[in-house]
N, C-alpha and C. Protein backbone atom coordinates (compact mmCIF):
# COMPACT_ATOMS: atom_id res chain seq x y z
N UNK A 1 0.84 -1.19 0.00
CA UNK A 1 0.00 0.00 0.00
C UNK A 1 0.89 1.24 0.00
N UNK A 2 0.82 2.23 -0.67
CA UNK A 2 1.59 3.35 -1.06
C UNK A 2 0.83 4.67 0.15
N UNK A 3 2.22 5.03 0.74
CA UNK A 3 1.36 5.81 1.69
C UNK A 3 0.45 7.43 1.28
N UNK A 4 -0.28 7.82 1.98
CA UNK A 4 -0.65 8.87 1.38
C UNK A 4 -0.21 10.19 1.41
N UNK A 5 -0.16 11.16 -0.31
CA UNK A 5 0.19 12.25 -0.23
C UNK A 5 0.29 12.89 1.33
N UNK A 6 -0.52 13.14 2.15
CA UNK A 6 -0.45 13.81 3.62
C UNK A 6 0.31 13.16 3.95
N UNK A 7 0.53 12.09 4.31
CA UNK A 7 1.36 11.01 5.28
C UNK A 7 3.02 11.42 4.39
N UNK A 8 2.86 11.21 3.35
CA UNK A 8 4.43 11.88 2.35
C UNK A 8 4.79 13.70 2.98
N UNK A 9 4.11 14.18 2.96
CA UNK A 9 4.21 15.53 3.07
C UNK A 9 4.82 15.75 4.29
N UNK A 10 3.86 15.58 5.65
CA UNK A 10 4.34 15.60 6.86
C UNK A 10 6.07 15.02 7.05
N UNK A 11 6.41 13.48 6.92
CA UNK A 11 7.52 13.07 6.96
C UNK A 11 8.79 13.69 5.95
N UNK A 12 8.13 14.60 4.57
CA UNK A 12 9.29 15.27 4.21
C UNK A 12 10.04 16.40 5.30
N UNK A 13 11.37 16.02 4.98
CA UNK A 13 12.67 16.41 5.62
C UNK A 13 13.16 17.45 5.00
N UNK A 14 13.37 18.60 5.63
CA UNK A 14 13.67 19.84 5.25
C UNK A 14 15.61 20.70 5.55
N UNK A 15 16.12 21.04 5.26
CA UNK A 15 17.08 21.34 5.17
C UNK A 15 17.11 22.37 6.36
N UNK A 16 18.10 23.36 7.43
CA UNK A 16 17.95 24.23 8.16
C UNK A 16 17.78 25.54 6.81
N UNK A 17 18.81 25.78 5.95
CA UNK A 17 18.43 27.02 4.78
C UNK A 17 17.37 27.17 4.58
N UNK A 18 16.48 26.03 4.34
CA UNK A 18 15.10 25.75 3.31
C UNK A 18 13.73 26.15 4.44
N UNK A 19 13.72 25.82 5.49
CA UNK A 19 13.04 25.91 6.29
C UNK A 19 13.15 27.27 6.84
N UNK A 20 14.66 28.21 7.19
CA UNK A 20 14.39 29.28 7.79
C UNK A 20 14.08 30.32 6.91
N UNK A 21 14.06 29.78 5.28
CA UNK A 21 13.63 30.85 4.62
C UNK A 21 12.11 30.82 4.52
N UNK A 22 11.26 29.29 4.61
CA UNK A 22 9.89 29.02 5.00
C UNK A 22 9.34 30.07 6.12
N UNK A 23 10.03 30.17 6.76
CA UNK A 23 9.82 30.77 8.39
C UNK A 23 10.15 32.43 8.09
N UNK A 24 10.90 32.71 7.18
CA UNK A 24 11.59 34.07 7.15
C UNK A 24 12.22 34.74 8.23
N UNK A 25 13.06 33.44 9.04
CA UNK A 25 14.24 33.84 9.66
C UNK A 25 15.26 33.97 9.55
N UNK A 26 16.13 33.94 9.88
CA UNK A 26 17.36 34.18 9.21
C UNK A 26 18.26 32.26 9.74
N UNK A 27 19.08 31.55 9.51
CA UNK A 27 19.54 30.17 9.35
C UNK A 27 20.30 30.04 10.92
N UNK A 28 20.78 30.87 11.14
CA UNK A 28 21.55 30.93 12.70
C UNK A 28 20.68 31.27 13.82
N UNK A 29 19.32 31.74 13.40
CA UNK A 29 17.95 32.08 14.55
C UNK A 29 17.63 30.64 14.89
N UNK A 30 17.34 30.57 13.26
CA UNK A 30 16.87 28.62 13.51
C UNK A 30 17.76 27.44 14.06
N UNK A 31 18.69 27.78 13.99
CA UNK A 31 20.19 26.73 14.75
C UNK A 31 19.74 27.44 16.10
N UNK A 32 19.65 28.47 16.66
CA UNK A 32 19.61 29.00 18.27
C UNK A 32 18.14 28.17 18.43
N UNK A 33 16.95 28.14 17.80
CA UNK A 33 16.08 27.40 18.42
C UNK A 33 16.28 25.89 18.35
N UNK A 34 16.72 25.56 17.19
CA UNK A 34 16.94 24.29 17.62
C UNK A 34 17.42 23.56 18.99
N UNK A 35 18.90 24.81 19.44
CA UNK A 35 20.05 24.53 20.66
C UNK A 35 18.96 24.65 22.12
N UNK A 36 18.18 25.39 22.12
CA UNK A 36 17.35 25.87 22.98
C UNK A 36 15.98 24.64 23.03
N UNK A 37 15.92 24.15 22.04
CA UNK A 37 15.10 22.93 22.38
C UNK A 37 13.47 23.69 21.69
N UNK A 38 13.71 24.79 21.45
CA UNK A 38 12.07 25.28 20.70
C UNK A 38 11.36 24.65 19.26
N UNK A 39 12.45 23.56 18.62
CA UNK A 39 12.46 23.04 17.52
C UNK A 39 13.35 21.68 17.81
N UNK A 40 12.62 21.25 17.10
CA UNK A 40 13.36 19.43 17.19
C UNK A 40 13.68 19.47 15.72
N UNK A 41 14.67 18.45 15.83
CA UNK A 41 15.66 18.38 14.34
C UNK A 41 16.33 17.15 14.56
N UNK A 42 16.43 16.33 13.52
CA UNK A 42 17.35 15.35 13.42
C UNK A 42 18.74 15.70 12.97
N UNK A 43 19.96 15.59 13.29
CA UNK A 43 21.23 15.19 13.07
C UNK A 43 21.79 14.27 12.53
N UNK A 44 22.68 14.14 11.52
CA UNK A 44 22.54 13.65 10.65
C UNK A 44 24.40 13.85 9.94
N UNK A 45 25.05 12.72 9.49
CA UNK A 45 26.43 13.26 9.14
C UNK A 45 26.26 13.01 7.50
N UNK A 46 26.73 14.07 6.75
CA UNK A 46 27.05 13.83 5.77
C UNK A 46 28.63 13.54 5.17
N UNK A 47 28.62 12.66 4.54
CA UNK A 47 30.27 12.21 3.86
C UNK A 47 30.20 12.51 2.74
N UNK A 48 31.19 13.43 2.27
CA UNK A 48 31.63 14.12 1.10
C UNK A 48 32.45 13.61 0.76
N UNK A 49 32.88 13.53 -0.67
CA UNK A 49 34.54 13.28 -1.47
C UNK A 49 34.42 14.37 -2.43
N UNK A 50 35.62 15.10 -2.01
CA UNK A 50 35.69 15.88 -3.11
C UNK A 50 37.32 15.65 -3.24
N UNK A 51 37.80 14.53 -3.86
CA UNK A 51 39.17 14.32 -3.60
C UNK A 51 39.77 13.87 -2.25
N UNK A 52 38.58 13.78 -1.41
CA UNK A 52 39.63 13.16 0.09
C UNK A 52 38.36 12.88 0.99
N UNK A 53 37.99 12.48 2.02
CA UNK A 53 37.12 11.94 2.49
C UNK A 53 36.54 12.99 3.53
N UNK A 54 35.41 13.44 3.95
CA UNK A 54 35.30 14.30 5.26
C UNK A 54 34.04 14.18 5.67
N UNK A 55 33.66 14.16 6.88
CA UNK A 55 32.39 13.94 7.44
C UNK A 55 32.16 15.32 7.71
N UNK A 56 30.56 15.72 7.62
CA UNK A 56 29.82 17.18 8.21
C UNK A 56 28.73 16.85 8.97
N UNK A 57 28.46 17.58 9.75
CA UNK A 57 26.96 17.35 10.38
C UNK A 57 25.97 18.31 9.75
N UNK A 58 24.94 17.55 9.71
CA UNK A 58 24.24 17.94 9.02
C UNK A 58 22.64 18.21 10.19
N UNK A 59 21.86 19.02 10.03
CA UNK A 59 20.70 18.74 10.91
C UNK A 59 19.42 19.01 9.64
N UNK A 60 18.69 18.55 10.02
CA UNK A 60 17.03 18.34 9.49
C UNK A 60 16.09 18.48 9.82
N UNK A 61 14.84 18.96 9.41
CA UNK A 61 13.91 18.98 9.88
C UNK A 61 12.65 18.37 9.28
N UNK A 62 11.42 17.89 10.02
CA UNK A 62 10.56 17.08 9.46
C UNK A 62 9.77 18.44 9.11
N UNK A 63 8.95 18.30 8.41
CA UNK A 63 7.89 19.02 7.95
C UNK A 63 6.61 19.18 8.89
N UNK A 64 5.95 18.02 9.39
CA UNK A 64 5.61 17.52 10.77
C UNK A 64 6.07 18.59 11.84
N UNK A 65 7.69 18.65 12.36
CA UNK A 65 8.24 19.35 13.43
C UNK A 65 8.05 21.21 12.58
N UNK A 66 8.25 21.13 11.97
CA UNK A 66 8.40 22.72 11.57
C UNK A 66 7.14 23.26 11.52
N UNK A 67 5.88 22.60 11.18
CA UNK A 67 4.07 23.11 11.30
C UNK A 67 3.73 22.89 12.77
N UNK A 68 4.41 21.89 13.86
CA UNK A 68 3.83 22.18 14.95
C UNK A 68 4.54 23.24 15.46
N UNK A 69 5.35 23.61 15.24
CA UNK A 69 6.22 24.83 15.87
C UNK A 69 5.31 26.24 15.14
N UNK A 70 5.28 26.31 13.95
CA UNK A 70 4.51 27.46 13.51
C UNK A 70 2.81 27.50 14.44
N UNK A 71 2.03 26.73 14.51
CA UNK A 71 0.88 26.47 15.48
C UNK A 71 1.39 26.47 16.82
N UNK A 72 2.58 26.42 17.48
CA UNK A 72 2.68 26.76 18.71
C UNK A 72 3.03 28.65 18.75
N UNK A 73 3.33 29.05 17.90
CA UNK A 73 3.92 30.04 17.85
C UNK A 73 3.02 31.20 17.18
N UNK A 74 1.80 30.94 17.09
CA UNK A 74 0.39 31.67 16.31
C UNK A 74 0.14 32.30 17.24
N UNK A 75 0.35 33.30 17.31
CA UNK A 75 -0.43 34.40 18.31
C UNK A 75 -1.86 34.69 17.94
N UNK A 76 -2.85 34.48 18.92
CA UNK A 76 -4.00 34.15 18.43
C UNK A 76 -4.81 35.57 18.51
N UNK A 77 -6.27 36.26 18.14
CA UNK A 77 -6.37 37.84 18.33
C UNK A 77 -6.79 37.96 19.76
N UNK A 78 -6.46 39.14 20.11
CA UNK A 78 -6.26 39.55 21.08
C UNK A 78 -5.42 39.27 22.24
N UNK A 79 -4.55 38.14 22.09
CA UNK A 79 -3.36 37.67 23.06
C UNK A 79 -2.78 38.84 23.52
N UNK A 80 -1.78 39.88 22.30
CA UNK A 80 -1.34 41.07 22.74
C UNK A 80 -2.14 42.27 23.08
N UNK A 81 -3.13 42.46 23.55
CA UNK A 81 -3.71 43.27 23.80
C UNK A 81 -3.28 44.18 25.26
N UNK A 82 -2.66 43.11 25.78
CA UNK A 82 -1.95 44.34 27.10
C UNK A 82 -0.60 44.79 26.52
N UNK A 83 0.07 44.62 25.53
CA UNK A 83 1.03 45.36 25.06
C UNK A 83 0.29 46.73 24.35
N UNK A 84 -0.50 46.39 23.90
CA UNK A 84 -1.09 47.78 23.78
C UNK A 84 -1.02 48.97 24.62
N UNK A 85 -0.42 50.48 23.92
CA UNK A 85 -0.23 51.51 24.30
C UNK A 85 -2.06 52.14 24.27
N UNK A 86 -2.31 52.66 25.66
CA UNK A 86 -3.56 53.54 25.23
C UNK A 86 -3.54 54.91 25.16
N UNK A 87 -4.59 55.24 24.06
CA UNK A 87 -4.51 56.41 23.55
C UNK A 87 -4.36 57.43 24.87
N UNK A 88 -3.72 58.73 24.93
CA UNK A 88 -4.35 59.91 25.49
C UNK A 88 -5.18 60.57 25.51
N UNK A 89 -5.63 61.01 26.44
CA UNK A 89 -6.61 62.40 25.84
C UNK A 89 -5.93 63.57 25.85
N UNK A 90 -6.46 64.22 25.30
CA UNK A 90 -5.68 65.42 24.82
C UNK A 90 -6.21 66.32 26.03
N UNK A 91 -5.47 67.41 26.88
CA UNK A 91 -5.85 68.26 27.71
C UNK A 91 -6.58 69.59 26.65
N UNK A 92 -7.26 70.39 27.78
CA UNK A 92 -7.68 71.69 27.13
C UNK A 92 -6.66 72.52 26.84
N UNK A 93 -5.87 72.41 27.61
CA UNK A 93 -4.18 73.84 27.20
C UNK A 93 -3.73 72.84 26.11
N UNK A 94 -3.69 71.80 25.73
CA UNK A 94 -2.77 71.28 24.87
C UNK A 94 -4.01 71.57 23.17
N UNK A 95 -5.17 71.84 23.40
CA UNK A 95 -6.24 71.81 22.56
C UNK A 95 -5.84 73.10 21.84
N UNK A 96 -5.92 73.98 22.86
CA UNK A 96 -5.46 75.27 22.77
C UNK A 96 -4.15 75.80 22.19
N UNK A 97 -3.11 75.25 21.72
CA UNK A 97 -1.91 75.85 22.00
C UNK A 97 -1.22 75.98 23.37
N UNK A 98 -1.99 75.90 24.66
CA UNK A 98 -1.40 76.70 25.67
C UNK A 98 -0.06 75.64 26.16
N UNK A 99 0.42 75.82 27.40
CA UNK A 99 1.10 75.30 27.55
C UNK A 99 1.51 74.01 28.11
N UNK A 100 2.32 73.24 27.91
CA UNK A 100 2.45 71.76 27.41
C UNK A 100 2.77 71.15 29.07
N UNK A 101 2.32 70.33 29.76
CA UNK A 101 3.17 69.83 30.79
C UNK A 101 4.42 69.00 30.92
């Protein structure tokens, strides 16, 4: 049985570049959340030859891990509402021209 498109989608594996440009962060924000534990990522070594042998680490991300992080991270309406600055009222000397306190 061939699994399904959704079931493919979720388990695709995303690169840290590919994903923090998904996110429109910058690639070293997304390495600090990873280190911090706000994002899960697999690790992963890659072996290169380019004339001589060398191992890199590599990290990944599921597609799965990167949508529950965007849904944890949805500020929903009105959450910030006590960051809200409230308006002034304007005094009568300040209506006036007169003078300012």
């Amino acid at each position: 049985m061939l699994p399904s498109v959704a079931g493919a989608m979720e388990d695709e594996t995303i690169t840290v570049p590919a994903a923090a440009r998904l996110l429109g962060i910058e690639a070293h924000t997304l390495y600090r959340l990873i280190v911090a534990g706000e994002l899960g990522s697999v690790q992963t070594y890659e072996r290169r030859v380019n004339g001589r042998s060398r191992q890199r680490r590599k990290f990944t991300l599921t597609r799965r891990e990167l949508d529950a992080f965007i849904e944890r991270s949805r500020v929903k309406p009105g959450e910030l509402r006590h960051l809200a600055v409230a308006p002034q009222e304007e005094s009568p000397d300040r209506e006036r021209g007169g003078p300012r306190e």
